[in-house]
Protein backbone atom coordinates (compact mmCIF):
# COMPACT_ATOMS: atom_id res chain seq x y z
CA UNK A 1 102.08 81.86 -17.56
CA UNK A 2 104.74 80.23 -19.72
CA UNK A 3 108.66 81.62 -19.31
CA UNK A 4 108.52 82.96 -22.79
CA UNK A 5 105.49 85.16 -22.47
CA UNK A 6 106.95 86.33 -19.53
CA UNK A 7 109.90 87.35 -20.93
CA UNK A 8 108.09 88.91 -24.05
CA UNK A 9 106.55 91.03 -21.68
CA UNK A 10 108.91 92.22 -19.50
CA UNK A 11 111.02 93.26 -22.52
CA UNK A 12 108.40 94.77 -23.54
CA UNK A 13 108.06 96.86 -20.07
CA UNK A 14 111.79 97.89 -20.37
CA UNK A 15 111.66 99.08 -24.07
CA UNK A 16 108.79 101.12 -23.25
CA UNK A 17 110.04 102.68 -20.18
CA UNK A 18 113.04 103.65 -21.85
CA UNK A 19 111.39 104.54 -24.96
CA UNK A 20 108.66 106.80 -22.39
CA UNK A 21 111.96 108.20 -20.82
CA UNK A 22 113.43 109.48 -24.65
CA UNK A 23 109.70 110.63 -25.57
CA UNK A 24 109.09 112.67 -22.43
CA UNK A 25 112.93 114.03 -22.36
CA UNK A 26 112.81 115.16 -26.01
CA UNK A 27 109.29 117.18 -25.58
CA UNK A 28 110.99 118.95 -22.49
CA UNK A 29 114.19 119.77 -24.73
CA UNK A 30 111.34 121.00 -27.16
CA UNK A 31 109.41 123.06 -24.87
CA UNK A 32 111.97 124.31 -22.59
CA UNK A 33 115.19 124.23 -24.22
CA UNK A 34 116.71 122.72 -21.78
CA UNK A 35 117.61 118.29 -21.14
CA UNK A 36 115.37 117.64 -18.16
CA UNK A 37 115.36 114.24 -16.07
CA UNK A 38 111.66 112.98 -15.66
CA UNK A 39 110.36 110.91 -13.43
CA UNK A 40 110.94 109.40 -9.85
CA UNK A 41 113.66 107.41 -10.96
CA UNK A 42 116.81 108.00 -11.51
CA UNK A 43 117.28 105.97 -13.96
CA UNK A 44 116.31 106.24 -17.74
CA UNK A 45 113.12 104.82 -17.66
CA UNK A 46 108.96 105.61 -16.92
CA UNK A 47 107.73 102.57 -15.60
CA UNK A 48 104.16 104.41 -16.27
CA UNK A 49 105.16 103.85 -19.73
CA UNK A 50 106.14 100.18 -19.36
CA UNK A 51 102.63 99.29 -17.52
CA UNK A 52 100.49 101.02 -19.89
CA UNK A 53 102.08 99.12 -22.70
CA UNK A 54 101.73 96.12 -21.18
CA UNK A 55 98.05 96.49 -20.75
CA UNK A 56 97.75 97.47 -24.04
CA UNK A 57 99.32 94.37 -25.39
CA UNK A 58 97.14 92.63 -23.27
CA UNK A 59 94.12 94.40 -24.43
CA UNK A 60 94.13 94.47 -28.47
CA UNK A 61 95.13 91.89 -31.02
CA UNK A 62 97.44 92.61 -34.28
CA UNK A 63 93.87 91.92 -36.18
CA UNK A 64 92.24 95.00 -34.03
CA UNK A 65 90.84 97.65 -36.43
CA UNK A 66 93.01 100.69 -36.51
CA UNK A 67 90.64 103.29 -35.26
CA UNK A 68 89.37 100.91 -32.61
CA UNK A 69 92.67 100.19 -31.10
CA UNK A 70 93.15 104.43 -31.56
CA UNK A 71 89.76 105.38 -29.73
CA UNK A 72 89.79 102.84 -26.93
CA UNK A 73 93.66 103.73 -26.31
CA UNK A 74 92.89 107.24 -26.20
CA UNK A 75 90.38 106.53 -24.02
CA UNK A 76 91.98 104.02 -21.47
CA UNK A 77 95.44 105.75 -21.06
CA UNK A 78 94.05 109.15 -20.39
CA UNK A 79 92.21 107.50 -18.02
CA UNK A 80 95.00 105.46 -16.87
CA UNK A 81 97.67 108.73 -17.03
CA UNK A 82 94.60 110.76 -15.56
CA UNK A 83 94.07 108.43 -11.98
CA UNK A 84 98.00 107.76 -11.85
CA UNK A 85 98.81 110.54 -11.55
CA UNK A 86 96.72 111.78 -8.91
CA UNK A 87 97.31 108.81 -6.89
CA UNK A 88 100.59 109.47 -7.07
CA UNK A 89 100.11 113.09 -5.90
CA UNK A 90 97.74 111.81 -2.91
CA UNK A 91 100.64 109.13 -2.09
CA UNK A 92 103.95 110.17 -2.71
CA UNK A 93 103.25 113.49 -2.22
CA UNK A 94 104.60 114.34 -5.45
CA UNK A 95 103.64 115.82 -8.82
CA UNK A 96 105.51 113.97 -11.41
CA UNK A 97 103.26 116.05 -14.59
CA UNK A 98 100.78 118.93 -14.90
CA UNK A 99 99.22 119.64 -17.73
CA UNK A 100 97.58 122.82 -16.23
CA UNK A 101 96.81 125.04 -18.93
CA UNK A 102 96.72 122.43 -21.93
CA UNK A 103 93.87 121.96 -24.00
CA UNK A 104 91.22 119.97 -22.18
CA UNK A 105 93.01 119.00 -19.42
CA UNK A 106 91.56 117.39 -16.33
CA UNK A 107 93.19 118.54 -13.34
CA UNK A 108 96.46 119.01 -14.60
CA UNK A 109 97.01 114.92 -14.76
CA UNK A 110 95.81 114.69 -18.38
CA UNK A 111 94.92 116.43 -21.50
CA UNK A 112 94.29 115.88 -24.87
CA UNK A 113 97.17 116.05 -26.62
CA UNK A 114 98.84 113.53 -23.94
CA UNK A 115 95.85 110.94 -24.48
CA UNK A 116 96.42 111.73 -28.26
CA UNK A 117 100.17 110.86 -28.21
CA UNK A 118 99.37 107.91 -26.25
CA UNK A 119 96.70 106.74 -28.37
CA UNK A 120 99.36 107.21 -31.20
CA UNK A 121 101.76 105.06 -29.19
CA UNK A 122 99.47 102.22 -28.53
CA UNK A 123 99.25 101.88 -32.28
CA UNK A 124 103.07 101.59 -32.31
CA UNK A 125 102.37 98.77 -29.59
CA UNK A 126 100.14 96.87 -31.02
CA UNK A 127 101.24 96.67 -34.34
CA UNK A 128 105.07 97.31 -34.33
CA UNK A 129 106.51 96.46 -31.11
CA UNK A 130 104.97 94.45 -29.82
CA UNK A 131 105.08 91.96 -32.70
CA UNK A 132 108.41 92.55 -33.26
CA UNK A 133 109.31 91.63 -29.69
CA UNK A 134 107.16 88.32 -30.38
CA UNK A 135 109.54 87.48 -32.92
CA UNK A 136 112.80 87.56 -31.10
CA UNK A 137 114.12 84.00 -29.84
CA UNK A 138 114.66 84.02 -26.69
CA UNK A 139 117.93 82.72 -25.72
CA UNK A 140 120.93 83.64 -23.26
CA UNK A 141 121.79 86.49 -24.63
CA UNK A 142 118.33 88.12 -23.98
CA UNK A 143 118.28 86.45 -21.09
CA UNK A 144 121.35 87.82 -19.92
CA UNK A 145 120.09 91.50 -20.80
CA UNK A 146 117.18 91.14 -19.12
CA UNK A 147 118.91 90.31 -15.86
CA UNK A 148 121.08 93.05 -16.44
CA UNK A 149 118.00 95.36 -16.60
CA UNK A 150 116.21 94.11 -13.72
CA UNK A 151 119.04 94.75 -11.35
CA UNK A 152 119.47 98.15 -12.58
CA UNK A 153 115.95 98.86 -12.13
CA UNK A 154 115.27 97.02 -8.48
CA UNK A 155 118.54 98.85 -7.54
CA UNK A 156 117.21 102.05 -8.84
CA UNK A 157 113.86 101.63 -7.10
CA UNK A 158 115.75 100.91 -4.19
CA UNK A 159 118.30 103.96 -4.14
CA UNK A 160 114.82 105.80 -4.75
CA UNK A 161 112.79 105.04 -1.81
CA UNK A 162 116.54 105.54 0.52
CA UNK A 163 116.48 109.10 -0.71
């Protein structure tokens, strides 16, 4: 894999982590009233969010009907939210979501109106950020950033598993 596309995508990983982080921290402010920190983290950021857009870039093109891109999103990050988090739940013995008592929902790990918002995001993907982040010339200064990121985030994951 050339050093660009790498890059490309693990800027891509970060803006959706931290963009999965704002998303899932405003619907808590909107449901409960209250700023709540998602996540096992404790950083900003939903790494969920990061791997599911990845896979989504990897899975579409820019020429991908609408609806198509819509339906088999839908489809493949309910299923993706749906079997993460349960294997979370069977392995870290932790419940990061539950959806108990939402429309549809399967178990608690997903429901419809989560695989709706994520189908609605992997149109964002796919057609906005995606290519926007396909544009950017890579050079030292996004270089730089992205070091900066990845440090925060291995040293997060690290302060994570040592509490």
């Amino acid at each position: 894999m050339e050093k660009e596309l790498v890059i490309r995508i693990a800027l891509l990983f970060y803006i959706c982590s931290i963009f999965g982080y704002i998303y899932e921290t405003l619907l808590g402010l909107i449901y409960t009233g209250k700023f709540l920190h998602h996540g096992y983290l404790y950083g900003p950021w939903l790494p969920i969010y990061g791997l599911g857009a990845i896979i989504i870039s990897k899975l579409f093109k820019e020429e991908d009907n609408y609806l198509k891109v819509f339906f088999l999103s839908f489809m493949i990050t309910g299923l993706f939210e749906g079997i993460s988090g349960y294997l979370i739940l069977k392995l870290l013995k932790i419940r990061l979501w539950d959806y108990t008592g939402y429309f549809l929902n399967i178990g608690g790990f997903v429901c419809f109106l989560s695989a709706f918002c994520f189908g609605m995001g992997s149109l964002l993907i796919n057609y906005v950020i995606y290519p926007l982040i396909k544009k950017i010339k890579i050079n030292n200064k996004i270089n730089n950033i992205l070091s900066i990121l990845t440090t925060l985030f291995i040293s997060d994951l690290i302060a994570t598993e040592l509490k």
